[in-house]
N, C-alpha and C. Protein backbone atom coordinates (compact mmCIF):
# COMPACT_ATOMS: atom_id res chain seq x y z
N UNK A 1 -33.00 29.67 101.34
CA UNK A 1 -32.73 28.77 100.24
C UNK A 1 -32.60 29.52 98.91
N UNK A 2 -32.03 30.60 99.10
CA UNK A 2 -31.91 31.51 97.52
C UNK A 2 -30.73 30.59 96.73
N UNK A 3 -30.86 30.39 95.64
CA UNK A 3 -30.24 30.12 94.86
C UNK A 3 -29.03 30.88 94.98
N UNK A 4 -28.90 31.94 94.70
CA UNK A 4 -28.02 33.12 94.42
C UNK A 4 -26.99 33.46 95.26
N UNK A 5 -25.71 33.58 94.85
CA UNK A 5 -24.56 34.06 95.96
C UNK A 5 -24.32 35.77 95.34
N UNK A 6 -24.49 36.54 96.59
CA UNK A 6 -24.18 37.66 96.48
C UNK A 6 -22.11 37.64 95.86
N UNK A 7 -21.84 38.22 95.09
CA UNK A 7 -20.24 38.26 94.71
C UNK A 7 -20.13 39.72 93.88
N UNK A 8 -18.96 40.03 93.50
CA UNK A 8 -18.26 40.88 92.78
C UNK A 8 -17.84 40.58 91.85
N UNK A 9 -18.16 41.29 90.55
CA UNK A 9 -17.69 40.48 89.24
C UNK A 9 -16.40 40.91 88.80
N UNK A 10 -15.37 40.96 88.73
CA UNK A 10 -14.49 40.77 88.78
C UNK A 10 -13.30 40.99 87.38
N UNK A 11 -14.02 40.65 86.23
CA UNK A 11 -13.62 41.13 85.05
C UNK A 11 -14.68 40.37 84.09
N UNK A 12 -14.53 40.88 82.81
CA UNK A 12 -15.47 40.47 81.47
C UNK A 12 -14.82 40.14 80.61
N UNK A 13 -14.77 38.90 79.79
CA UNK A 13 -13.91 38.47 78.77
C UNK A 13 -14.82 39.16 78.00
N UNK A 14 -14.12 39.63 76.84
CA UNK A 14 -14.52 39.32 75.00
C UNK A 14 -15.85 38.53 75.09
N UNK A 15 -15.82 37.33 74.93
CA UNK A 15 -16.62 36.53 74.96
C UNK A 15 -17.84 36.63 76.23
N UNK A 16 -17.86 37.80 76.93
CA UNK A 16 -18.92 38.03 77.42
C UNK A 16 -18.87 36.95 79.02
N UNK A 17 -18.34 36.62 78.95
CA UNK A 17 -17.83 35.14 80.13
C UNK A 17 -17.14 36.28 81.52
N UNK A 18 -17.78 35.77 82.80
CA UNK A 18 -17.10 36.35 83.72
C UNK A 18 -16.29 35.92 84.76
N UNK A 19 -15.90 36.64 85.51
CA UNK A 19 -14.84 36.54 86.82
C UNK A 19 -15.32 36.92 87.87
N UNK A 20 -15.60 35.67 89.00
CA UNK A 20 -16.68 36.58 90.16
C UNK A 20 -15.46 36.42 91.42
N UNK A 21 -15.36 37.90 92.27
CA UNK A 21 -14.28 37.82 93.26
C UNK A 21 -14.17 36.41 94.27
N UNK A 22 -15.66 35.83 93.80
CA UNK A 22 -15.15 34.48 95.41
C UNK A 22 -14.14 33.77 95.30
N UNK A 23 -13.98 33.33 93.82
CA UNK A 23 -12.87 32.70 92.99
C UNK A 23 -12.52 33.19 91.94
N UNK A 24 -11.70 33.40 92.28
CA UNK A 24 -10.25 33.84 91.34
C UNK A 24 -10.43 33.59 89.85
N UNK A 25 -10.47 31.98 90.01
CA UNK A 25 -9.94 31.15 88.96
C UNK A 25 -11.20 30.34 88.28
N UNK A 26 -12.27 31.38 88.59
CA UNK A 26 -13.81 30.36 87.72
C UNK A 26 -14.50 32.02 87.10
N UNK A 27 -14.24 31.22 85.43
CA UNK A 27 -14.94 32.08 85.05
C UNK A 27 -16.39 31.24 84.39
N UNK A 28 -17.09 32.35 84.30
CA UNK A 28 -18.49 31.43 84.05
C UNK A 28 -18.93 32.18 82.61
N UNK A 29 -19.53 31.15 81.64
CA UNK A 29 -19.66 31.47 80.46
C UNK A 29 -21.26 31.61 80.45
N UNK A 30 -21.49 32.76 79.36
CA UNK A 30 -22.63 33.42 78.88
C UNK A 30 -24.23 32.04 79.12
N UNK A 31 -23.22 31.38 78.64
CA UNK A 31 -24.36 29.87 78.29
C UNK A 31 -24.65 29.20 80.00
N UNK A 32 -23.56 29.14 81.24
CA UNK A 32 -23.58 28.69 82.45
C UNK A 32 -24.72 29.71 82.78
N UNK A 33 -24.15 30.95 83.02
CA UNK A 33 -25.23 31.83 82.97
C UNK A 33 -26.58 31.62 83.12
N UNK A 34 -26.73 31.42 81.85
CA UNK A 34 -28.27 31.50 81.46
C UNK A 34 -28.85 30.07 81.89
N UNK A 35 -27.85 28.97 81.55
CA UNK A 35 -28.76 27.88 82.61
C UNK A 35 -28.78 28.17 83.84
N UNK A 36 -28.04 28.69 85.00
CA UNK A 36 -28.60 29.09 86.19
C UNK A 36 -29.83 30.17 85.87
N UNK A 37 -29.73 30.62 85.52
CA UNK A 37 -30.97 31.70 85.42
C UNK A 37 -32.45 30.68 84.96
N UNK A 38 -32.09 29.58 84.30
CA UNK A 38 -33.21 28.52 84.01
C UNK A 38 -33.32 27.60 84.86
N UNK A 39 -32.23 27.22 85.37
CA UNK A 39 -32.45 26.72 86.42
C UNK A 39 -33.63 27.04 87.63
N UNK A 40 -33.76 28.18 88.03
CA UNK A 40 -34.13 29.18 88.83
C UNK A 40 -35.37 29.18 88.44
N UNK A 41 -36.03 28.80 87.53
CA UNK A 41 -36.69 30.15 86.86
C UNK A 41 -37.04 31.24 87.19
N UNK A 42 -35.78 32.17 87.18
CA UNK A 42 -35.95 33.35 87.08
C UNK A 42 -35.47 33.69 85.55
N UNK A 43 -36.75 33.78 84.95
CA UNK A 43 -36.19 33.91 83.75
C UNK A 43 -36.37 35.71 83.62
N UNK A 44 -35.24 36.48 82.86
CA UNK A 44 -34.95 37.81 82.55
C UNK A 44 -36.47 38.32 82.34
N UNK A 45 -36.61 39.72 82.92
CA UNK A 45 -37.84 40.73 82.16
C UNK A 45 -37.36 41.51 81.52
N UNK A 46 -37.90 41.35 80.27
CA UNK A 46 -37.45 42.70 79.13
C UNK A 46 -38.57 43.54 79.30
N UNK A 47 -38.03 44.77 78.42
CA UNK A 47 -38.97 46.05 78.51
C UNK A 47 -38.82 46.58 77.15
N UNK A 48 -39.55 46.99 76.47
CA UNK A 48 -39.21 48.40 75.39
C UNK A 48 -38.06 49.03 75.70
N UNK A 49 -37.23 48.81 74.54
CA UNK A 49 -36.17 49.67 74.67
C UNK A 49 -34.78 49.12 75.12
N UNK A 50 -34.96 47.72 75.75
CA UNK A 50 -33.78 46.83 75.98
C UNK A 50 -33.13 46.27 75.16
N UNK A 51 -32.18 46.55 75.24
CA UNK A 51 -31.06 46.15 74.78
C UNK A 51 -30.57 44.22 74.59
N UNK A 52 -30.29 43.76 73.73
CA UNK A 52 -30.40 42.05 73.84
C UNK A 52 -28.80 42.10 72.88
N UNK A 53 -28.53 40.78 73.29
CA UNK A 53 -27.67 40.07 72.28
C UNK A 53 -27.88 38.62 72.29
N UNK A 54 -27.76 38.14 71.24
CA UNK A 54 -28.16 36.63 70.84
C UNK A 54 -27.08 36.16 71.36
N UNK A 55 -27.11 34.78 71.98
CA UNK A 55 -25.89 34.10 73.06
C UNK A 55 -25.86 32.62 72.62
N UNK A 56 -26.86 32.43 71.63
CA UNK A 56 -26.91 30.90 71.09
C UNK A 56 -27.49 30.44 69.60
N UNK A 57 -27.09 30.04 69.19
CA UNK A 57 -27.80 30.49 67.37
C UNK A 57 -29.16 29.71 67.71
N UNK A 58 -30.40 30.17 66.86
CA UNK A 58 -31.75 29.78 67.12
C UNK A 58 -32.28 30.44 65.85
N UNK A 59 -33.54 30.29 65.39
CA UNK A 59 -34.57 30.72 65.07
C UNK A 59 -35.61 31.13 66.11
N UNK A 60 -36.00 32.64 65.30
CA UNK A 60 -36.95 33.17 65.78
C UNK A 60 -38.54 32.30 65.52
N UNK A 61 -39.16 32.94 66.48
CA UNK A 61 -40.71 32.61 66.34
C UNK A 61 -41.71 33.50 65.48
N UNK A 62 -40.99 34.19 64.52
CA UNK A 62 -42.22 35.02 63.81
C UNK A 62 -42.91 33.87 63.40
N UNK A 63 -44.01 34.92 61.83
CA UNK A 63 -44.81 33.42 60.82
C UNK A 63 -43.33 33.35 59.92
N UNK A 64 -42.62 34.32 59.58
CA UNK A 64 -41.38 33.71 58.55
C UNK A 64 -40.16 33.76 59.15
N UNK A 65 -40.10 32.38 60.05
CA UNK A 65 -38.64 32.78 60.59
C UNK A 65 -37.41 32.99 60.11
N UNK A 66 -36.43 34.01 60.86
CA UNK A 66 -35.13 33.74 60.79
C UNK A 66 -34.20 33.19 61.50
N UNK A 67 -33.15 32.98 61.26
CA UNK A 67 -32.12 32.50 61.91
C UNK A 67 -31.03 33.59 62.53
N UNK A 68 -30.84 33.34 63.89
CA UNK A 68 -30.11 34.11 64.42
C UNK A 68 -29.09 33.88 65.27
N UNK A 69 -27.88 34.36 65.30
CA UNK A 69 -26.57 34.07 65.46
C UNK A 69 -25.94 34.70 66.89
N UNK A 70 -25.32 33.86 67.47
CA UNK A 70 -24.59 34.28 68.17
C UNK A 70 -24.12 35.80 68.25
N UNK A 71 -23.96 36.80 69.08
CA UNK A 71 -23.70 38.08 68.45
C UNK A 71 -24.45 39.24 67.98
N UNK A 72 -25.97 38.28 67.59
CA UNK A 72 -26.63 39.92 66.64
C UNK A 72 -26.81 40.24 67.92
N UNK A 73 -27.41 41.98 67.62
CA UNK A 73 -27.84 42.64 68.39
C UNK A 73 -29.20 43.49 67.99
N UNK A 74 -30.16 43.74 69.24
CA UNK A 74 -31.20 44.11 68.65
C UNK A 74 -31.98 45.14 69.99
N UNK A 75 -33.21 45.98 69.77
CA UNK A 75 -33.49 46.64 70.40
C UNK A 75 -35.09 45.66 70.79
N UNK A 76 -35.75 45.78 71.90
CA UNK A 76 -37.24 45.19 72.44
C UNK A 76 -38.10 46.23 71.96
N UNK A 77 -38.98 46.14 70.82
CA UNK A 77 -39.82 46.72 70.26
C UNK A 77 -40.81 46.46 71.30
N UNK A 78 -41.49 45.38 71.75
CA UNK A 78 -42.78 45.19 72.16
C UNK A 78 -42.94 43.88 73.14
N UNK A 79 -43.59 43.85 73.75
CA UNK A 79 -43.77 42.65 74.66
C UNK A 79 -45.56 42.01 74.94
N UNK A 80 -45.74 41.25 74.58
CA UNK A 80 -47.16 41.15 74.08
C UNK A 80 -47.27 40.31 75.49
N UNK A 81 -48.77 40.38 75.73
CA UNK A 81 -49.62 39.61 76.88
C UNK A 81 -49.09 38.19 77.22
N UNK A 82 -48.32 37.34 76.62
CA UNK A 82 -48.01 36.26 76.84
C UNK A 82 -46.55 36.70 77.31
N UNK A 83 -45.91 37.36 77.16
CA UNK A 83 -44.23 38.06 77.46
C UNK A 83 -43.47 37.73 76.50
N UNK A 84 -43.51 37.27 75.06
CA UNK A 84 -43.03 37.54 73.81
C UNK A 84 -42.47 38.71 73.84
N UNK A 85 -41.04 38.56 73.13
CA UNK A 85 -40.71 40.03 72.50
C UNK A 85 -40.69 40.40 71.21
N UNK A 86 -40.59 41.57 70.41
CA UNK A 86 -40.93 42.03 69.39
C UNK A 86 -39.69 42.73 69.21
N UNK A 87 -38.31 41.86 68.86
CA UNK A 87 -36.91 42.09 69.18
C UNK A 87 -36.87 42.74 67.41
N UNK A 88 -35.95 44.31 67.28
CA UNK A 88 -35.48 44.34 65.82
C UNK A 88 -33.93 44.13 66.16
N UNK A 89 -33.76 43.47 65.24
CA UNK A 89 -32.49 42.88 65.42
C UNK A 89 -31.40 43.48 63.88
N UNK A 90 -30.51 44.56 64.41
CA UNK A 90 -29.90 45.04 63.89
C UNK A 90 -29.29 44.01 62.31
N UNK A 91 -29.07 43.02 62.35
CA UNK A 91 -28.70 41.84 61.03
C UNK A 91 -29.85 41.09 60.38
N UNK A 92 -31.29 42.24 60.51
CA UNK A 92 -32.29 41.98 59.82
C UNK A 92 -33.50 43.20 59.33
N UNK A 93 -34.12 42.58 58.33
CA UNK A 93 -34.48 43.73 58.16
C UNK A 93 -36.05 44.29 58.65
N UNK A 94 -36.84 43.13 59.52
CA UNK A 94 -38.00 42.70 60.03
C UNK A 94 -37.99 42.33 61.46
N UNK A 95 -38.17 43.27 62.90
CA UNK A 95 -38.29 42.89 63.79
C UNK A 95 -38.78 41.69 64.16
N UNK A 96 -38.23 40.86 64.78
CA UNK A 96 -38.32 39.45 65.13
C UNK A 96 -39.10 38.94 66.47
N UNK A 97 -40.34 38.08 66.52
CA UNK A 97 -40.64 37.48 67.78
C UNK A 97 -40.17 36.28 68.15
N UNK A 98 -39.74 36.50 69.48
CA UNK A 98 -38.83 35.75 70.32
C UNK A 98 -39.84 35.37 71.21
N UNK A 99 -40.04 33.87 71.62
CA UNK A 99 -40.84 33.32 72.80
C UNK A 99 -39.94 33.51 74.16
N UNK A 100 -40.65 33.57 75.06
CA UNK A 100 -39.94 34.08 76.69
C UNK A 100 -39.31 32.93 76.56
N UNK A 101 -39.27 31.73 76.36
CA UNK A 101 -38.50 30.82 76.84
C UNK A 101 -37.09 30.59 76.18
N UNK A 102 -37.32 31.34 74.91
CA UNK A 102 -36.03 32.06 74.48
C UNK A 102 -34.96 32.60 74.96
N UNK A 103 -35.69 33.11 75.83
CA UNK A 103 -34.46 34.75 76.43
C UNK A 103 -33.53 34.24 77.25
């Protein structure tokens, strides 16, 4: 009962949206994505040092939040006991905490 179909990805739009070999003609967007992945909960493990891009505009969870956009990009400073990340996000000037249910 795995959720998951083994496939071949097939090409990458711009927009980060893909092409999986079973079909041709379905590409699946960043946002489909990530609701299967919630679906699932299998939600992503970050690590120090990972690499992120924001896929939906939100505010962060620091004490002074910001707002963050589609697009930024940022490095995983830290991952605290609850699985928070401690994201610096290149279009700010204060590494940002992100709740897991974020990601």
């Amino acid at each position: 009962d795995e959720p998951w179909t083994e496939t071949v990805i097939t090409a990458v739009r711009e927009d980060s949206a893909v092409c999986v070999k079973s079909d041709p003609d379905c590409w699946i967007t960043q946002l489909e994505q990530l609701d299967t992945i919630r679906q699932t909960d299998a939600l992503p493990v970050l690590r120090p040092g990972d690499h992120v891009v924001v896929v939906r505009n939100f505010d962060s969870d620091s004490d002074q939040p910001v707002g963050l956009v589609s697009g930024d990009r940022g490095i995983v400073n830290e991952i605290d006991e609850d699985g928070d990340a401690l994201i610096d996000f290149e279009a700010h000037d204060v590494a940002q905490w992100i709740i897991g249910s974020n990601f």
